[in-house]
C-alpha atoms as a PDB file:
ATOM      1  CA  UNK A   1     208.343  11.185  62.123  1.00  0.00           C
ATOM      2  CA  UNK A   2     206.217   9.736  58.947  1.00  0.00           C
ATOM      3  CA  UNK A   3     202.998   9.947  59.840  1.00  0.00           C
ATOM      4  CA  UNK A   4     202.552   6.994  58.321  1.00  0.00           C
ATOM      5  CA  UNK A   5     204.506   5.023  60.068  1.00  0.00           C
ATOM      6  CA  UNK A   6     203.001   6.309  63.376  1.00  0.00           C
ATOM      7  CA  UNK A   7     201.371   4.358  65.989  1.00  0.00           C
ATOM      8  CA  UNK A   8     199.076   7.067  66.836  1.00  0.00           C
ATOM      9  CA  UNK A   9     195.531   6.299  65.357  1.00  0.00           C
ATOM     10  CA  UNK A  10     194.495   8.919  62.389  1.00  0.00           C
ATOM     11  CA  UNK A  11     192.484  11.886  63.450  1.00  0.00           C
ATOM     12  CA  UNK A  12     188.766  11.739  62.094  1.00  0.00           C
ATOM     13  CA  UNK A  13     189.875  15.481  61.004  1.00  0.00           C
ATOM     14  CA  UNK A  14     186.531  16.529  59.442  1.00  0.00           C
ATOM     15  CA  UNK A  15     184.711  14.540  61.563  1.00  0.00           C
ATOM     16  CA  UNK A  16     182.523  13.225  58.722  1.00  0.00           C
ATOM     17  CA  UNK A  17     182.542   9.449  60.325  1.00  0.00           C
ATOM     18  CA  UNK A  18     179.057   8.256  60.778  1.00  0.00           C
ATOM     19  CA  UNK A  19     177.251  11.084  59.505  1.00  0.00           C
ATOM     20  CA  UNK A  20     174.611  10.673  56.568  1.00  0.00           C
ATOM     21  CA  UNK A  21     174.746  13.167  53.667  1.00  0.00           C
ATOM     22  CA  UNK A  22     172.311  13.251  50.985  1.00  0.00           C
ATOM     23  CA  UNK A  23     173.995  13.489  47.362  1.00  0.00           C
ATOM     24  CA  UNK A  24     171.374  14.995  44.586  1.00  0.00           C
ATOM     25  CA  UNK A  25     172.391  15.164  41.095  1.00  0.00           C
ATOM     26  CA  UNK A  26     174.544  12.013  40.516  1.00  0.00           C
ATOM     27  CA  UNK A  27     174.379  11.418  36.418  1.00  0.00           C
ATOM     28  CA  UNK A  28     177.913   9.324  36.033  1.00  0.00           C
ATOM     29  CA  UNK A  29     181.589   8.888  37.119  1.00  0.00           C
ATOM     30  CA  UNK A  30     182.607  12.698  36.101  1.00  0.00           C
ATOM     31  CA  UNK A  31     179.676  13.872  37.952  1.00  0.00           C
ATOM     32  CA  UNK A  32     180.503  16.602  40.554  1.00  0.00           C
ATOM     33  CA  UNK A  33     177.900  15.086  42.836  1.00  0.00           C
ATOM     34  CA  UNK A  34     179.304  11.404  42.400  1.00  0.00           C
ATOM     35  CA  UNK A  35     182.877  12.901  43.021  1.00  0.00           C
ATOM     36  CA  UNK A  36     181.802  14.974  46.269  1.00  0.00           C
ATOM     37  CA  UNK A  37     180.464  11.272  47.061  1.00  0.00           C
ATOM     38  CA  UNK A  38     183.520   9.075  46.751  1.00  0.00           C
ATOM     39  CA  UNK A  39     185.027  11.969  48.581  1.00  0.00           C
ATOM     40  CA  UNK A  40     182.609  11.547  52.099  1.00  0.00           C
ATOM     41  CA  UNK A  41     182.309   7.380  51.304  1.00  0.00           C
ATOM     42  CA  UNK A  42     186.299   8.033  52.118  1.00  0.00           C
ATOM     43  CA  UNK A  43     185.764   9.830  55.026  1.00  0.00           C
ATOM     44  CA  UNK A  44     183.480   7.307  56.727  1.00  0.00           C
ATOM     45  CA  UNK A  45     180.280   9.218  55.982  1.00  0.00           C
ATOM     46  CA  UNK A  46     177.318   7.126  54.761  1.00  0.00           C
ATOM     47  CA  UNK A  47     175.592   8.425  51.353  1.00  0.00           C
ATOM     48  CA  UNK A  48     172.118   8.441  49.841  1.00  0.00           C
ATOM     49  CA  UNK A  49     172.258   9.286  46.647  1.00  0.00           C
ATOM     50  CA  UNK A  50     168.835  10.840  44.973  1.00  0.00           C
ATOM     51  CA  UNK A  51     168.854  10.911  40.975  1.00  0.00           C
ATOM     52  CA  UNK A  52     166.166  12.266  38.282  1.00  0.00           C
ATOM     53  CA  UNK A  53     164.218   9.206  37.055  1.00  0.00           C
ATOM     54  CA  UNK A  54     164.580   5.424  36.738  1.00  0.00           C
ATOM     55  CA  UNK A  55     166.075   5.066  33.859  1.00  0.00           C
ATOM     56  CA  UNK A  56     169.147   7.365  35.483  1.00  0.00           C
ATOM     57  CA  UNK A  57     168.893   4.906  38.346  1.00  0.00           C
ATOM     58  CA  UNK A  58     169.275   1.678  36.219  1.00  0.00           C
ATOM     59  CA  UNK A  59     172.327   3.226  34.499  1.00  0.00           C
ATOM     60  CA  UNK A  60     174.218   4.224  37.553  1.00  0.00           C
ATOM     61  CA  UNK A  61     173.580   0.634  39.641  1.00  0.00           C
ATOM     62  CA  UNK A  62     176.728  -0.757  38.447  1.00  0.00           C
ATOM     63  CA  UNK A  63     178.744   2.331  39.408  1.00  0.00           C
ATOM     64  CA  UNK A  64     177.251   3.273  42.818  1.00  0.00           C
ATOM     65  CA  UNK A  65     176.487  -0.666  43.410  1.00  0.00           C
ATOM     66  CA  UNK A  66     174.838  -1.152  46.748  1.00  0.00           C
ATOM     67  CA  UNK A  67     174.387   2.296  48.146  1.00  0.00           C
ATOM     68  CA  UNK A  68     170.604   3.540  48.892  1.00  0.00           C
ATOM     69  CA  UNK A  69     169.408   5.361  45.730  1.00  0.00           C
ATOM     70  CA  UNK A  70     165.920   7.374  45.186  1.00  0.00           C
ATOM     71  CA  UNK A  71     164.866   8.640  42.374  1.00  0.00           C
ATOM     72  CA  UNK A  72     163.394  12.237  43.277  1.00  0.00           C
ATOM     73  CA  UNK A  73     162.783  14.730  39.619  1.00  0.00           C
ATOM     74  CA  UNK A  74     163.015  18.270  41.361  1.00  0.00           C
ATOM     75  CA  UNK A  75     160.490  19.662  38.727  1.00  0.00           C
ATOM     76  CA  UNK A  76     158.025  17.805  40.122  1.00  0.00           C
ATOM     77  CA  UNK A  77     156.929  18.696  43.377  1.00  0.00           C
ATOM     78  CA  UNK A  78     155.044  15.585  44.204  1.00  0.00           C
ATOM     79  CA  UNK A  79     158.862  13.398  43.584  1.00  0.00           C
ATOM     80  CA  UNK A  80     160.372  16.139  46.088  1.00  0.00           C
ATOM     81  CA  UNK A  81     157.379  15.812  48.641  1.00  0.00           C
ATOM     82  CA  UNK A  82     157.949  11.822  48.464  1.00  0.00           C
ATOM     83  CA  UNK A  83     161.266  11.843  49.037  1.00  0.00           C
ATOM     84  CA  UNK A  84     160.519  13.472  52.092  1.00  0.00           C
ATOM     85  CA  UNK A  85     158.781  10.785  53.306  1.00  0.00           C
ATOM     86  CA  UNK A  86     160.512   8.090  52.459  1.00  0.00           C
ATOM     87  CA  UNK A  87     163.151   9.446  54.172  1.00  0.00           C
ATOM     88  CA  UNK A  88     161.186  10.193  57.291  1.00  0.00           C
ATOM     89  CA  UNK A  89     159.544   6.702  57.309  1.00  0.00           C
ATOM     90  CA  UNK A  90     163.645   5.427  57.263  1.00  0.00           C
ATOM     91  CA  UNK A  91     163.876   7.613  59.965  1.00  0.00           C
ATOM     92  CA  UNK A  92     166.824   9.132  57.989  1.00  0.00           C
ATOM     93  CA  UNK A  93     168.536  12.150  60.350  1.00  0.00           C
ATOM     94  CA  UNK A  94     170.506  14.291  57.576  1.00  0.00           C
ATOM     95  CA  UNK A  95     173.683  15.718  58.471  1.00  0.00           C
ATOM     96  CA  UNK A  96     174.587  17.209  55.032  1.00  0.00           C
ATOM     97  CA  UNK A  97     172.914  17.853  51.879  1.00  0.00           C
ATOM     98  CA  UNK A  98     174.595  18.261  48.438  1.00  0.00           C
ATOM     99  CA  UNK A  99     172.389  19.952  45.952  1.00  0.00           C
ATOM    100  CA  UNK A 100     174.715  19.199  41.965  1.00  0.00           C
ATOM    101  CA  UNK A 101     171.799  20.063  40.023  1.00  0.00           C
ATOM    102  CA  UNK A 102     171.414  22.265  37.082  1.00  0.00           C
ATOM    103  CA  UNK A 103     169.305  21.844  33.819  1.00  0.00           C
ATOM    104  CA  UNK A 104     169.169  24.458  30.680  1.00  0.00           C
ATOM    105  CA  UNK A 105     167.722  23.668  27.122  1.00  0.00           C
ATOM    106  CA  UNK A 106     169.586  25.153  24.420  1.00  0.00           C
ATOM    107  CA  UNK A 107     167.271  23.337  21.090  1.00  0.00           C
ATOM    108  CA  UNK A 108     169.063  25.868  18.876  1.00  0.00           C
ATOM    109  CA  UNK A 109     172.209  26.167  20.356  1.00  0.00           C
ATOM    110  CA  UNK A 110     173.633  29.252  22.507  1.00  0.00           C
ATOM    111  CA  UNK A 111     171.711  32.254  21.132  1.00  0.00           C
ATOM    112  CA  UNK A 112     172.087  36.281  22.548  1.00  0.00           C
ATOM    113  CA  UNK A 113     171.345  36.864  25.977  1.00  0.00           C
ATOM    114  CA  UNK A 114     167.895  39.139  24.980  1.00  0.00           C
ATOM    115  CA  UNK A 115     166.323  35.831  22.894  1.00  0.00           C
ATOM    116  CA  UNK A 116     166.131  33.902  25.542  1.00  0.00           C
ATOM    117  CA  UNK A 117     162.866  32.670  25.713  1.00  0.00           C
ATOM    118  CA  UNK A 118     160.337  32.897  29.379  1.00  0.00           C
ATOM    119  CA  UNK A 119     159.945  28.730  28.886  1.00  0.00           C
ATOM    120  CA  UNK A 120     163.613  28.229  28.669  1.00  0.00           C
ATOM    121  CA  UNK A 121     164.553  30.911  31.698  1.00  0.00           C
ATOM    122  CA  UNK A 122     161.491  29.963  34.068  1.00  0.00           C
ATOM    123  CA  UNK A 123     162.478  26.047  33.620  1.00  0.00           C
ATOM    124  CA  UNK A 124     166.082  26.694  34.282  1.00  0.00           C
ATOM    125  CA  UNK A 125     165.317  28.591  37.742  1.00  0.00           C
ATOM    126  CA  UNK A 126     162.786  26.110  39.112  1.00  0.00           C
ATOM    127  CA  UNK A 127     165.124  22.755  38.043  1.00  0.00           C
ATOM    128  CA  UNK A 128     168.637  24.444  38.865  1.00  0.00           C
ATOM    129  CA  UNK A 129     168.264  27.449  41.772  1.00  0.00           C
ATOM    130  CA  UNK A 130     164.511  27.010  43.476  1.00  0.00           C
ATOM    131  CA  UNK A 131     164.760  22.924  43.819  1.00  0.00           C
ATOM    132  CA  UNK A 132     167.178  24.036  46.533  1.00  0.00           C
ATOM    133  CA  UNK A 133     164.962  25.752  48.030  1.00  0.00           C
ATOM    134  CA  UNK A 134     161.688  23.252  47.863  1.00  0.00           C
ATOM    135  CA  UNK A 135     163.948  20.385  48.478  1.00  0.00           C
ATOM    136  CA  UNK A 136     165.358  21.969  52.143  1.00  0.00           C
ATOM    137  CA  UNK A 137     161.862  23.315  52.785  1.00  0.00           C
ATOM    138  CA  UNK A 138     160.694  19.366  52.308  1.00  0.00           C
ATOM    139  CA  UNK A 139     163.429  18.204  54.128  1.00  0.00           C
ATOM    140  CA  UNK A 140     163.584  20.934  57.104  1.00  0.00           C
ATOM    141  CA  UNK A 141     162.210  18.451  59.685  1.00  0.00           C
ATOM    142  CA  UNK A 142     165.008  15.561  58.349  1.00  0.00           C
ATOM    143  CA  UNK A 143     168.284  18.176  59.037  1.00  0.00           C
ATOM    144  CA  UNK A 144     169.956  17.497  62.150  1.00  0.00           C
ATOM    145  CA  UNK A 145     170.062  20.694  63.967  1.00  0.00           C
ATOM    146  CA  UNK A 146     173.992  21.292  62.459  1.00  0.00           C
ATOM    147  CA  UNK A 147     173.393  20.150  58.941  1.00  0.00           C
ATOM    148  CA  UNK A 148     175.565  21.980  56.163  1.00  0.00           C
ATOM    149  CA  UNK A 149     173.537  22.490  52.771  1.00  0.00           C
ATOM    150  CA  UNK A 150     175.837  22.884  49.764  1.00  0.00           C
ATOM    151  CA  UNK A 151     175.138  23.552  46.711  1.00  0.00           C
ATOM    152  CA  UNK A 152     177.224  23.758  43.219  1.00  0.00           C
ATOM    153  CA  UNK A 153     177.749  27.595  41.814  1.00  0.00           C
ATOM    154  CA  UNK A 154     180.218  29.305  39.277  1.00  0.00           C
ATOM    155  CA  UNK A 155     183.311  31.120  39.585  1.00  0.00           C
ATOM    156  CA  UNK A 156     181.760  34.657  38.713  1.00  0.00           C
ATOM    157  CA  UNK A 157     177.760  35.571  37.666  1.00  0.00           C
ATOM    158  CA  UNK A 158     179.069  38.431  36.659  1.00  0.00           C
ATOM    159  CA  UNK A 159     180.923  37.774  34.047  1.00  0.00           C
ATOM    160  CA  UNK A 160     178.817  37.638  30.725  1.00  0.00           C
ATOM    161  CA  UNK A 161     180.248  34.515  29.130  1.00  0.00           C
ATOM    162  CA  UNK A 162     178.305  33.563  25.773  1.00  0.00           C
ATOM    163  CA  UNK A 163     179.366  29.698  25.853  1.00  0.00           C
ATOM    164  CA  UNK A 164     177.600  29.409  29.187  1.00  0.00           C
ATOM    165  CA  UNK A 165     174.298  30.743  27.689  1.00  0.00           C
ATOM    166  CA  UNK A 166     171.594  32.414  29.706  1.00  0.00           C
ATOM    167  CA  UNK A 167     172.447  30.645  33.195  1.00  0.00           C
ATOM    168  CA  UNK A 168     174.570  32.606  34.959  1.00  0.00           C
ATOM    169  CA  UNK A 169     171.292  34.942  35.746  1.00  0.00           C
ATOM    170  CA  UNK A 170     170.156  31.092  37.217  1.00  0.00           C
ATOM    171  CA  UNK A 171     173.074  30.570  39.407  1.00  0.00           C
ATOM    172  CA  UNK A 172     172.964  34.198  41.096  1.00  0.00           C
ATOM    173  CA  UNK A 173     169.579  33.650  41.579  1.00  0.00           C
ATOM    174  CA  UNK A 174     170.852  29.904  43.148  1.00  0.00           C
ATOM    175  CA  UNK A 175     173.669  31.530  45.079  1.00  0.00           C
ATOM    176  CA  UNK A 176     171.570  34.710  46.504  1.00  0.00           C
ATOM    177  CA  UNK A 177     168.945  32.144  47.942  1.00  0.00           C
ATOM    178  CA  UNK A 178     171.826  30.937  50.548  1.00  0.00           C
ATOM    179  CA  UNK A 179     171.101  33.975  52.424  1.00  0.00           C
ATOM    180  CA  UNK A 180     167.843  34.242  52.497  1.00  0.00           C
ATOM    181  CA  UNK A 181     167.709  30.398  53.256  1.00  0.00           C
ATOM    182  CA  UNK A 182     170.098  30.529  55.931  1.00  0.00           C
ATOM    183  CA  UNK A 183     168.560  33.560  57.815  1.00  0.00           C
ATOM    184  CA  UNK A 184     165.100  31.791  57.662  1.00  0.00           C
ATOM    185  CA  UNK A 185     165.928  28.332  58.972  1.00  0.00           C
ATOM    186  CA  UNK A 186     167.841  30.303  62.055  1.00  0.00           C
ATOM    187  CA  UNK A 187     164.210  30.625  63.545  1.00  0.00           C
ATOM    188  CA  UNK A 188     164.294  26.900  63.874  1.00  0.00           C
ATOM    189  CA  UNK A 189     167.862  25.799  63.709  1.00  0.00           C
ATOM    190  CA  UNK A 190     171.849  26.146  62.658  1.00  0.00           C
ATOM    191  CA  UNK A 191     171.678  24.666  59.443  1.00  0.00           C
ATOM    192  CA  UNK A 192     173.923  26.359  57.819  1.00  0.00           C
ATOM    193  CA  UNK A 193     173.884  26.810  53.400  1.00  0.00           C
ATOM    194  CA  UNK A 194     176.898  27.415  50.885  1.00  0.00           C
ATOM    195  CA  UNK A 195     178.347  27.308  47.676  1.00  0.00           C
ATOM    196  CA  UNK A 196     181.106  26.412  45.669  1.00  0.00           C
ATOM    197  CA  UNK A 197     181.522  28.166  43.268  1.00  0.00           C
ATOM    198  CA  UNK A 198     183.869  26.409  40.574  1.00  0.00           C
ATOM    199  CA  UNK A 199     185.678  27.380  37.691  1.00  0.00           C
ATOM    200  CA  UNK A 200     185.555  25.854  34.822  1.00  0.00           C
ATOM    201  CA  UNK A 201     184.822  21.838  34.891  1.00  0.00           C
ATOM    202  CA  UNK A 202     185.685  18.604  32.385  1.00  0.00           C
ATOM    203  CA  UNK A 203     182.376  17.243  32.892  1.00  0.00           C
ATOM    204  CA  UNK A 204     179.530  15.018  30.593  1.00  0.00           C
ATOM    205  CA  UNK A 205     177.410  17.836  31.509  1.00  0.00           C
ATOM    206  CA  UNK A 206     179.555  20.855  30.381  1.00  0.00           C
ATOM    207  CA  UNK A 207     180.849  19.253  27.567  1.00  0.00           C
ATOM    208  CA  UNK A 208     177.290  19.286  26.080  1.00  0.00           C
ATOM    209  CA  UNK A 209     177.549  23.094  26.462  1.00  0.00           C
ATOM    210  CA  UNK A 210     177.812  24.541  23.065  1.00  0.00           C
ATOM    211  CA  UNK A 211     181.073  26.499  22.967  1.00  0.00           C
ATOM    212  CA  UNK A 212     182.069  25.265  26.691  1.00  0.00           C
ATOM    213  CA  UNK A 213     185.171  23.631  25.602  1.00  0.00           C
ATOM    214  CA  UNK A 214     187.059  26.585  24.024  1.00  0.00           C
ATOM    215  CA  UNK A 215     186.478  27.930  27.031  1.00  0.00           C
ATOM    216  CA  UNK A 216     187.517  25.707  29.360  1.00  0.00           C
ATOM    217  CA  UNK A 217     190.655  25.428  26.844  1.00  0.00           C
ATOM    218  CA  UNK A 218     191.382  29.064  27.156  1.00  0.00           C
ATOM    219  CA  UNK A 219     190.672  28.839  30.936  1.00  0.00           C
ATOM    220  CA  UNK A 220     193.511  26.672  31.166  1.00  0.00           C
ATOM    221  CA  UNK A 221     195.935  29.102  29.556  1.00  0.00           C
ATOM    222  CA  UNK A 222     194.409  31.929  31.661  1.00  0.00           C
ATOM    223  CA  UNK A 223     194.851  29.972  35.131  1.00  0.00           C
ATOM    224  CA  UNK A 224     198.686  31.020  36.604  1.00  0.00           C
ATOM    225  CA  UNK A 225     199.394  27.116  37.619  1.00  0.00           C
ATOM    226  CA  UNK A 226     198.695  26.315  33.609  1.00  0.00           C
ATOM    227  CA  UNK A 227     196.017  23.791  34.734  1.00  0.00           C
ATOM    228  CA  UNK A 228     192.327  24.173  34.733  1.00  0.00           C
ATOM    229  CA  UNK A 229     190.608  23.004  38.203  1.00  0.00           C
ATOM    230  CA  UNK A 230     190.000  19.768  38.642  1.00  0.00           C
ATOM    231  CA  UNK A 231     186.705  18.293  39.920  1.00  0.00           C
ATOM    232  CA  UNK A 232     188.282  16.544  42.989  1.00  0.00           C
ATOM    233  CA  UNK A 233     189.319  19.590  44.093  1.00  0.00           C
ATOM    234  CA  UNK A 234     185.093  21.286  43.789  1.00  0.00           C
ATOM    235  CA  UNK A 235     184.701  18.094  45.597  1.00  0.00           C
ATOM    236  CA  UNK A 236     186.718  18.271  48.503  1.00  0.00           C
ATOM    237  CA  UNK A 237     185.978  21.939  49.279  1.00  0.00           C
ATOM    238  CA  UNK A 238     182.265  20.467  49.189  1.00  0.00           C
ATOM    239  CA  UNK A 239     183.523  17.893  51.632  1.00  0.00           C
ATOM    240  CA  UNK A 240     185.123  20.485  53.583  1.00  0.00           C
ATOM    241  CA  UNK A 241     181.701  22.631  53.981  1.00  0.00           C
ATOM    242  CA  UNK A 242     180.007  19.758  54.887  1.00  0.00           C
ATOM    243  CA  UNK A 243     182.079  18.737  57.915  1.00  0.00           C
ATOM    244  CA  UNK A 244     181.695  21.065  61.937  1.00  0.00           C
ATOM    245  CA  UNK A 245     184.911  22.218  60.652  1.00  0.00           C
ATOM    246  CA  UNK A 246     183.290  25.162  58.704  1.00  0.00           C
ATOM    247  CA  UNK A 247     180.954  25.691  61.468  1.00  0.00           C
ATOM    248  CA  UNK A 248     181.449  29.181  60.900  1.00  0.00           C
ATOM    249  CA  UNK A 249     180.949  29.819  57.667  1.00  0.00           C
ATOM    250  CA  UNK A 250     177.295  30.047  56.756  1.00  0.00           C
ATOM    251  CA  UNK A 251     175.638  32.188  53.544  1.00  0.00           C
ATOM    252  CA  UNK A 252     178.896  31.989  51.671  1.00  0.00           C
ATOM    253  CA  UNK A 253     179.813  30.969  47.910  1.00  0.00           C
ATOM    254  CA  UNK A 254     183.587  29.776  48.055  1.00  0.00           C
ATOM    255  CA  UNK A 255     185.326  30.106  45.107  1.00  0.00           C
ATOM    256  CA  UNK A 256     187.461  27.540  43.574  1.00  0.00           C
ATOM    257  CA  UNK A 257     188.702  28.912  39.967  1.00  0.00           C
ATOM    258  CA  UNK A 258     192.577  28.422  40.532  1.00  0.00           C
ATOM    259  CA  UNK A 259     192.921  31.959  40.861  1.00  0.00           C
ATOM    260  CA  UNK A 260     192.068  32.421  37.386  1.00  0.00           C
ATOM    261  CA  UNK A 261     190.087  35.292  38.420  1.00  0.00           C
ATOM    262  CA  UNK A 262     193.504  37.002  38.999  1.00  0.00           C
ATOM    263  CA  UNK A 263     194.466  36.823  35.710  1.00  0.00           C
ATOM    264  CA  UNK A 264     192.882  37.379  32.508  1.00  0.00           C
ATOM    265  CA  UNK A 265     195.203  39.901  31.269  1.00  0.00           C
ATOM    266  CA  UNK A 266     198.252  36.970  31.263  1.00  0.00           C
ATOM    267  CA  UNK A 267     201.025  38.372  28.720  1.00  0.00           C
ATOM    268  CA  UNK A 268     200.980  35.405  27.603  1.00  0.00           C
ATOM    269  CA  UNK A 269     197.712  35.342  26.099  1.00  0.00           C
ATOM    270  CA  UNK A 270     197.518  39.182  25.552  1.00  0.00           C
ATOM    271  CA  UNK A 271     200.618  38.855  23.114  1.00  0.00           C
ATOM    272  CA  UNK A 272     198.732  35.878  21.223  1.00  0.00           C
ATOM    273  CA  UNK A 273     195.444  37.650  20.910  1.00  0.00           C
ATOM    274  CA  UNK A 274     197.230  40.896  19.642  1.00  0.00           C
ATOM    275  CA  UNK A 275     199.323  39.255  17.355  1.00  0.00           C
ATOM    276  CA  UNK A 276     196.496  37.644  15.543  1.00  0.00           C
ATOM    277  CA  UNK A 277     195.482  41.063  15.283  1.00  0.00           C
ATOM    278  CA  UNK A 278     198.051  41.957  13.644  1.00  0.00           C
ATOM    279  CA  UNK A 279     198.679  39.462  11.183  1.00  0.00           C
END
């Protein structure tokens, strides 16, 4: 029988109706955070979005239109502590969090790995791997006991990509927190914290990335279905470790590269990089 044709009533499958999920990191229409958004506004679940400043708001009211935005700056813990209360004063229960936020300054371009400078490294871990942490500390008392945290990694830390600069250090840093962040709100609760961790993205954000596009170009030849990932897909895994049904995965970064992990030695590509060798 075609389902949809059926008489039977569709099945709330990830149960995401009439739960409230708080959306961090929103910057435009590619945005992984406004993507994971449309994503959970689908499945019935009602969204606050939080954004960096006021000028970020005013750009994004004709895209998000009526939905509830706050403008919280993670780098400044008196926006973070704020936030907290407004929320609390709305009486806002959180079922979800989704923490899109990363920040690096590159004023001279991508340099070596051993120039980076302490201003540049110690800004990039408090804005893009220990907000998480403040913001969930801030917002402990707002989680419903079940709440899923889930924030945005990459496909590998360890591999020591030049075009992606000095933050691949940040996001282990961002991923190993999950743990520690998980055990410690178990004295308290079952909140549980994730990752996913995506491959290469066609993004405003990574397109700024000096060198990111070659990369994402030879990602796409590297990936077996020929295709790099998309960011619906990031965004319905999101959606997917949001909803009770991962309730059992907790302290995880899931990976969603299109098994390009697999295969970096492609013939394909071997035989084009050796014959420019050779010629």
């Amino acid at each position: 029988m075609n389902a949809a044709n059926s008489s039977e009533p569709v099945h709330d499958f990830l149960g995401l109706r009439g739960k409230t999920i708080l959306v961090m990191g929103v910057a435009n229409k590619k945005s992984v955070a406004y993507r994971i958004a449309l994503v959970l506004r689908q499945a019935g679940a009602a969204v606050i979005y939080s954004v960096r400043s006021e000028a970020r708001k005013e750009s994004l009211e004709k895209l998000l239109k009526d939905q509830p935005v706050i403008v919280c700056d993670v780098a400044d813990q008196a926006q973070i502590d704020s936030l907290a209360r407004h929320l609390a004063a709305e009486q806002v229960v959180l079922d979800g969090l989704v923490h899109s936020i990363a920040f690096a300054d590159y004023p001279e371009g991508i340099r070596p790995f051993h120039e980076t400078t302490r201003r540049q490294f110690l800004q990039a871990v408090d804005i893009s791997a220990y907000s998480l942490i403040s913001v969930c500390n801030a917002l402990k008392d707002r989680f419903s006991e079940q709440a899923s945290v889930v924030t945005i990694g990459i496909s590998t830390t360890r591999m020591a990509s030049e075009s992606y600069g000095f933050m691949a250090p940040i996001k282990a840093a961002l991923e190993s927190s999950l743990a520690f962040l998980t055990k410690s709100f178990s004295r308290f609760s079952e909140v549980r914290f994730n990752s996913v961790s995506a491959g290469l993205l066609k993004t405003s954000a990574s397109a700024g990335i000096p060198g990111y596009v070659d990369s994402y170009l030879f990602a796409e030849k590297v990936i077996p279905r020929r295709r790099a990932v998309t960011t619906d897909e990031v965004a319905n895994t999101a959606a997917f470790l949001l909803s009770s049904r991962s309730s059992g995965i907790a302290a995880q970064s899931i990976v969603v590269d299109a098994a390009m992990a697999i295969n970096y030695f492609d013939a394909d590509v071997v035989q084009a990089v050796t014959a420019q060798d050779i010629d």
